[in-house]
PDB file of N, CA and C in Angstrom:
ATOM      1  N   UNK A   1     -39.488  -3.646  -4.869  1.00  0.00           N
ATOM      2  CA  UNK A   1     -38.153  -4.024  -5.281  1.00  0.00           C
ATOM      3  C   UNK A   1     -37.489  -2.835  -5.984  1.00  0.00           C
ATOM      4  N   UNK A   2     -36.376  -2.844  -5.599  1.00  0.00           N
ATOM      5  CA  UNK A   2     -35.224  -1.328  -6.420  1.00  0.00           C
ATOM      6  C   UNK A   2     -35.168  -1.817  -7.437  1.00  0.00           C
ATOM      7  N   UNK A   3     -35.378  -0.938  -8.497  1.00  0.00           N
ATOM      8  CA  UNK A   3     -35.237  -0.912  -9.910  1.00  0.00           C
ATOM      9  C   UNK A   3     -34.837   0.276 -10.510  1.00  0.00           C
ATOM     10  N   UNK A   4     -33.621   0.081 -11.303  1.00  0.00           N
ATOM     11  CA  UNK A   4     -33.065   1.321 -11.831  1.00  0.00           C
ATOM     12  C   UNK A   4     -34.027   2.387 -12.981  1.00  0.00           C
ATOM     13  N   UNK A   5     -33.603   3.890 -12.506  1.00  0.00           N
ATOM     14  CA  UNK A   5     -34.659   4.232 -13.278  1.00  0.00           C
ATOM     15  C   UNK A   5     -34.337   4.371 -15.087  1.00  0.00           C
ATOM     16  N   UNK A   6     -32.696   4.480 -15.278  1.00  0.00           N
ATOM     17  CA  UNK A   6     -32.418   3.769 -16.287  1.00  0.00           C
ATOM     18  C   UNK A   6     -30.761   2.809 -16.731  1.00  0.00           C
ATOM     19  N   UNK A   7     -30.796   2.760 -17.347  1.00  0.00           N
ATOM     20  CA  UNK A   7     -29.570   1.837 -17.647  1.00  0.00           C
ATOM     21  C   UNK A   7     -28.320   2.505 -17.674  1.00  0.00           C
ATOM     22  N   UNK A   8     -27.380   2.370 -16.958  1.00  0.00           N
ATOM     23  CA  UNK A   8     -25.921   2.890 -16.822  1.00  0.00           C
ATOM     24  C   UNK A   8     -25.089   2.454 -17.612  1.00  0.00           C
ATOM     25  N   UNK A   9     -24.309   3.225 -18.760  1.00  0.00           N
ATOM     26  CA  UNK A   9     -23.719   3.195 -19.879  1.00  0.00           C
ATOM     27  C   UNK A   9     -22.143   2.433 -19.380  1.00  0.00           C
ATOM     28  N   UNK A  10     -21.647   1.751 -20.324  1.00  0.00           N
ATOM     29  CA  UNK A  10     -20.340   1.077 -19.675  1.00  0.00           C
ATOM     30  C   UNK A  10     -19.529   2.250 -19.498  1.00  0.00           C
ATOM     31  N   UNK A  11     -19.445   3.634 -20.248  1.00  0.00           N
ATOM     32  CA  UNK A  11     -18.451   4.285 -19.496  1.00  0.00           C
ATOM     33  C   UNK A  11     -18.750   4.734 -18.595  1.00  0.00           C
ATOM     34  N   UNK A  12     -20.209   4.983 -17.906  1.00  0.00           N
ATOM     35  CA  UNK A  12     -20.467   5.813 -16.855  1.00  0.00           C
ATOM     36  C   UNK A  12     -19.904   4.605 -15.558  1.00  0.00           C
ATOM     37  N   UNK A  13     -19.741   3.488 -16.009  1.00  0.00           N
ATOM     38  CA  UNK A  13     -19.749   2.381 -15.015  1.00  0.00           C
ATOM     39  C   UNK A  13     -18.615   2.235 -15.044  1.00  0.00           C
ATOM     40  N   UNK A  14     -17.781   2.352 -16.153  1.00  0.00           N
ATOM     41  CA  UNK A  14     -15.998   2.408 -15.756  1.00  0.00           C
ATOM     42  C   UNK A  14     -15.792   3.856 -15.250  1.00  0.00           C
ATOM     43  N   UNK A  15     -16.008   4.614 -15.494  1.00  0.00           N
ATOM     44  CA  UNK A  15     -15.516   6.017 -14.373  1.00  0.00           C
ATOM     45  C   UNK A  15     -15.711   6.260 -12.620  1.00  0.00           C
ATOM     46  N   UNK A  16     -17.077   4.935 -12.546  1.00  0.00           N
ATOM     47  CA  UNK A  16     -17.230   4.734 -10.900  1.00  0.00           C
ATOM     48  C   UNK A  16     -16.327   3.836 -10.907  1.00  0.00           C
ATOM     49  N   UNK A  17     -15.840   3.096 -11.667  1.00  0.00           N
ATOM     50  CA  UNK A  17     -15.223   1.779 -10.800  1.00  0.00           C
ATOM     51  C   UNK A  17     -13.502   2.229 -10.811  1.00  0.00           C
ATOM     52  N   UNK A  18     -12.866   3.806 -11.758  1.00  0.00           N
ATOM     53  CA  UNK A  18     -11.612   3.659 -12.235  1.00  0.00           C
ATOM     54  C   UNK A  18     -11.242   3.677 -10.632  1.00  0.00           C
ATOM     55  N   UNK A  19     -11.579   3.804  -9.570  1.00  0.00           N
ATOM     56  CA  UNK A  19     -11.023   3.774  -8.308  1.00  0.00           C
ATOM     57  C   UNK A  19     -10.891   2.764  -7.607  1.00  0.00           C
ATOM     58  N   UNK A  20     -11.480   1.727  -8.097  1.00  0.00           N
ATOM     59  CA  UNK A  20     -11.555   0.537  -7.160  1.00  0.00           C
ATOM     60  C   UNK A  20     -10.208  -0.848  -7.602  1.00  0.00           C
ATOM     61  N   UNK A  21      -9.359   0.135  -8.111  1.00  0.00           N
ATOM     62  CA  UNK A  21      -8.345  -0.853  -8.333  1.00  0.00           C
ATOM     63  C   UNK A  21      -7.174  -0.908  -7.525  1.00  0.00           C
ATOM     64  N   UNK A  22      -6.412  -2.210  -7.278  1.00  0.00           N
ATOM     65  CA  UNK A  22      -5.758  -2.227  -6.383  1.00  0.00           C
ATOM     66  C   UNK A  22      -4.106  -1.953  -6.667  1.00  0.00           C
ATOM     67  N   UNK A  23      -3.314  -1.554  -6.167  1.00  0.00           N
ATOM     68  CA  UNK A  23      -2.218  -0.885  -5.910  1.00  0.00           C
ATOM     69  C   UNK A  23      -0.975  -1.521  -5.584  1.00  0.00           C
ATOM     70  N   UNK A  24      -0.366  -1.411  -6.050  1.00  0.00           N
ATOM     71  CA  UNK A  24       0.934  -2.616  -6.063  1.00  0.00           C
ATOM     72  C   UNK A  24       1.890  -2.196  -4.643  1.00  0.00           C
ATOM     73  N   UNK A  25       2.374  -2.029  -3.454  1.00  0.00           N
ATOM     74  CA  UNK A  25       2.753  -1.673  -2.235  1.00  0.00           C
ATOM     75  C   UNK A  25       4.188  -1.083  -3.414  1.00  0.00           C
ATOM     76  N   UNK A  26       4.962  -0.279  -2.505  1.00  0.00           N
ATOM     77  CA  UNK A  26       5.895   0.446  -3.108  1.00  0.00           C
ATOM     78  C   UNK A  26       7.507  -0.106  -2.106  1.00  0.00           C
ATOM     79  N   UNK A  27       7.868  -0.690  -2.290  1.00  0.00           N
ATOM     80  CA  UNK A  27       9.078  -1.314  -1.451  1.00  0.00           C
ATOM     81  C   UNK A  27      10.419  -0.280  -1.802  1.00  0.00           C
ATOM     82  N   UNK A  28      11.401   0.348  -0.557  1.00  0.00           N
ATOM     83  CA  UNK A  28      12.664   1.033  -0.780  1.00  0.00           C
ATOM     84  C   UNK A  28      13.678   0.024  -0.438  1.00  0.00           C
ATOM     85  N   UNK A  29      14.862   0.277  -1.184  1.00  0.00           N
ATOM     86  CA  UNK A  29      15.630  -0.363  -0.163  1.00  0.00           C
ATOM     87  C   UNK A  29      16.567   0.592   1.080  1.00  0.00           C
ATOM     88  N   UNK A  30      16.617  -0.273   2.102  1.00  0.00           N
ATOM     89  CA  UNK A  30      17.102   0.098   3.369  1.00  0.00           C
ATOM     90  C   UNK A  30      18.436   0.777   3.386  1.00  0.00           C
ATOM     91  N   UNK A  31      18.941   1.848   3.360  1.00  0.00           N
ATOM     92  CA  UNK A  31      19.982   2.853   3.640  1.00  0.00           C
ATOM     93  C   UNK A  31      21.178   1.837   4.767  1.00  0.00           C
ATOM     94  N   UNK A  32      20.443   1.114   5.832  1.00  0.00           N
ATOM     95  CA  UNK A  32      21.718   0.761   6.482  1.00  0.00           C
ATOM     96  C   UNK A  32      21.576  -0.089   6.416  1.00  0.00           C
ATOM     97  N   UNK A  33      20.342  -1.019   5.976  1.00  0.00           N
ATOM     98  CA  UNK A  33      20.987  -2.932   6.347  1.00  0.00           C
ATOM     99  C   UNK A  33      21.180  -2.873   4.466  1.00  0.00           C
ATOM    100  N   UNK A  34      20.214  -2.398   3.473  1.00  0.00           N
ATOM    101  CA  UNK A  34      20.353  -2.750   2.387  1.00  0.00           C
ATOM    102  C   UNK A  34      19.071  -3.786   2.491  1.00  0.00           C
ATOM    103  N   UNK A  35      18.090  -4.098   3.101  1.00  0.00           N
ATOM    104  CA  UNK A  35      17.209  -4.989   2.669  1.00  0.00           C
ATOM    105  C   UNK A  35      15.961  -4.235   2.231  1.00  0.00           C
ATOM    106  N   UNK A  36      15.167  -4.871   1.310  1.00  0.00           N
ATOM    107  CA  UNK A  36      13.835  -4.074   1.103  1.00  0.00           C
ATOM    108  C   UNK A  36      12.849  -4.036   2.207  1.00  0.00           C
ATOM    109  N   UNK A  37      12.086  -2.827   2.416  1.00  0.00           N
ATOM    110  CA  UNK A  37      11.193  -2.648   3.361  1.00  0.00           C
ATOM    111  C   UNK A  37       9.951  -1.500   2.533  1.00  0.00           C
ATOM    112  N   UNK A  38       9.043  -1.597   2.724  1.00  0.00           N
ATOM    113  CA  UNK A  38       7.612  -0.305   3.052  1.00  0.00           C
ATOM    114  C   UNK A  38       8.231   1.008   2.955  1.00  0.00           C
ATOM    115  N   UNK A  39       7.644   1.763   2.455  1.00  0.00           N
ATOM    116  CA  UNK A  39       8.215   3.099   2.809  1.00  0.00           C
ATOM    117  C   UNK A  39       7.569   3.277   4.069  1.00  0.00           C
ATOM    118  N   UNK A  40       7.917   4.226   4.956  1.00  0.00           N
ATOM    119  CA  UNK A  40       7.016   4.283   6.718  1.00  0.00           C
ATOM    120  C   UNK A  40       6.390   3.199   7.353  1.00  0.00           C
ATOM    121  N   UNK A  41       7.783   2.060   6.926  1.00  0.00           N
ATOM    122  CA  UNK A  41       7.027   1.083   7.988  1.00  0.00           C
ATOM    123  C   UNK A  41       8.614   1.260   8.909  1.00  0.00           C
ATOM    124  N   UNK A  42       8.424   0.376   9.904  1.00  0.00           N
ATOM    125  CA  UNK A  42      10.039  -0.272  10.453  1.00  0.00           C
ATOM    126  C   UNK A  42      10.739  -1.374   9.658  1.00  0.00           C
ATOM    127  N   UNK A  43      11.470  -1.393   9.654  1.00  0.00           N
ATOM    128  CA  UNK A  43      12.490  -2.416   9.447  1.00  0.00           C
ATOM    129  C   UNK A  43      12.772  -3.522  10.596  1.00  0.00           C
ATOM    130  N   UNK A  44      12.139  -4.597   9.883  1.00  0.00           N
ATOM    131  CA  UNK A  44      11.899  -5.744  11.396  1.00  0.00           C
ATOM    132  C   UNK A  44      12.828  -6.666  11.750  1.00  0.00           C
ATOM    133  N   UNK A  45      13.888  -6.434  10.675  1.00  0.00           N
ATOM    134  CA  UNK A  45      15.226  -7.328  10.683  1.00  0.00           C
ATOM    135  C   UNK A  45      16.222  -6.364  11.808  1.00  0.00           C
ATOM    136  N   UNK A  46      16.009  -5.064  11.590  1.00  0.00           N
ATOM    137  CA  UNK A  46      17.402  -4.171  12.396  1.00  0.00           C
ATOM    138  C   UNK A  46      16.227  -3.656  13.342  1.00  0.00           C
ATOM    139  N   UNK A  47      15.206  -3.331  13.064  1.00  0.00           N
ATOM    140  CA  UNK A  47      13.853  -2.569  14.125  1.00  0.00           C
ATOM    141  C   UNK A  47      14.556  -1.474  14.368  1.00  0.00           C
ATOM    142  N   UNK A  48      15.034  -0.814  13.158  1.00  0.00           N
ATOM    143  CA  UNK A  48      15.396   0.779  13.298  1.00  0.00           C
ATOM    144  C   UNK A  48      14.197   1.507  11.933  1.00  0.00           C
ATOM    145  N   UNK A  49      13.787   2.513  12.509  1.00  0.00           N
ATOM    146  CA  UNK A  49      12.894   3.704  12.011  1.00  0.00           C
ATOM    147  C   UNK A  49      13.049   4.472  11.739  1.00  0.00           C
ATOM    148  N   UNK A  50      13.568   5.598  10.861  1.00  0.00           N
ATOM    149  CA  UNK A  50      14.522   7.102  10.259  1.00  0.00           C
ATOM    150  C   UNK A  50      15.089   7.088  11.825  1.00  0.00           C
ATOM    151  N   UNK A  51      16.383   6.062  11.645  1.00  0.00           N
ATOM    152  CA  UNK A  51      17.891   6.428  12.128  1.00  0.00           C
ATOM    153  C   UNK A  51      17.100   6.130  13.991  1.00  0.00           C
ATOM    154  N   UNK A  52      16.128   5.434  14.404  1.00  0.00           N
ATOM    155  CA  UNK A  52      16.522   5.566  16.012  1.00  0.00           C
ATOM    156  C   UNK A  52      16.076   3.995  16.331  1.00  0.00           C
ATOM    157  N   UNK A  53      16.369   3.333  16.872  1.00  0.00           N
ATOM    158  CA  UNK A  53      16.287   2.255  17.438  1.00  0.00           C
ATOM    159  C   UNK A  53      14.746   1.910  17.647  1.00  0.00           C
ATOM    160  N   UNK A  54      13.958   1.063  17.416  1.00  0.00           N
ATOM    161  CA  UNK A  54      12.182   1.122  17.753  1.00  0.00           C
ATOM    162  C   UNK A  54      12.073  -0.290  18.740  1.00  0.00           C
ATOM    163  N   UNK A  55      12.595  -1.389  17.602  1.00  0.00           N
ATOM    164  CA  UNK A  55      12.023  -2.739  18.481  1.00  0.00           C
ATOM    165  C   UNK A  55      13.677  -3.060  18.693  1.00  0.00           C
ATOM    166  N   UNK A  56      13.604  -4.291  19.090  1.00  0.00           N
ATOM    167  CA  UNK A  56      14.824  -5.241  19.470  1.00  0.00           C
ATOM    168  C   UNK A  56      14.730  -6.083  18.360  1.00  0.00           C
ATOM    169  N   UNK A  57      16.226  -6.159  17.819  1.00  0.00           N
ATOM    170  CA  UNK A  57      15.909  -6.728  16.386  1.00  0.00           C
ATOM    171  C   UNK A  57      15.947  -8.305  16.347  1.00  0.00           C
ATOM    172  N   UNK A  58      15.503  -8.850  15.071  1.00  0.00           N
ATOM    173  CA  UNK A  58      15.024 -10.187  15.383  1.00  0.00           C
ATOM    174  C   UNK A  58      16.743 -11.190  15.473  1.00  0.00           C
ATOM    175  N   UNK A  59      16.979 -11.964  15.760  1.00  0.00           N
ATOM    176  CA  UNK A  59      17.866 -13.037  15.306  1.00  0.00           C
ATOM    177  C   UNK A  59      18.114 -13.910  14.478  1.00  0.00           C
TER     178      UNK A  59
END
């Protein structure tokens, strides 16, 4: 059975874990409709992408 060879100090155990936290998404708002979107996603209401047409927009 694995058994540690000794005991890991709480800060050594918060400095592995300061990475494992999660990240709040970063929302812009949209230049031509004005709605919030992703930074580098599409815009799924107009389905325009830096200024060119991508999908067919929704209704």
């Amino acid at each position: 059975m694995a058994v540690p060879k000794s005991k890991i100090s709480n800060s050594r155990r918060g400095m592995r874990r300061a990475h494992d936290r999660l990240t709040a998404t970063n929302y812009v708002e949209d230049q031509d409709s004005g709605e919030l979107r992703r930074q580098h996603h599409i815009d799924l209401k107009s389905g325009m992408y830096r200024g060119r047409q991508v999908l067919t927009p929704k209704d």
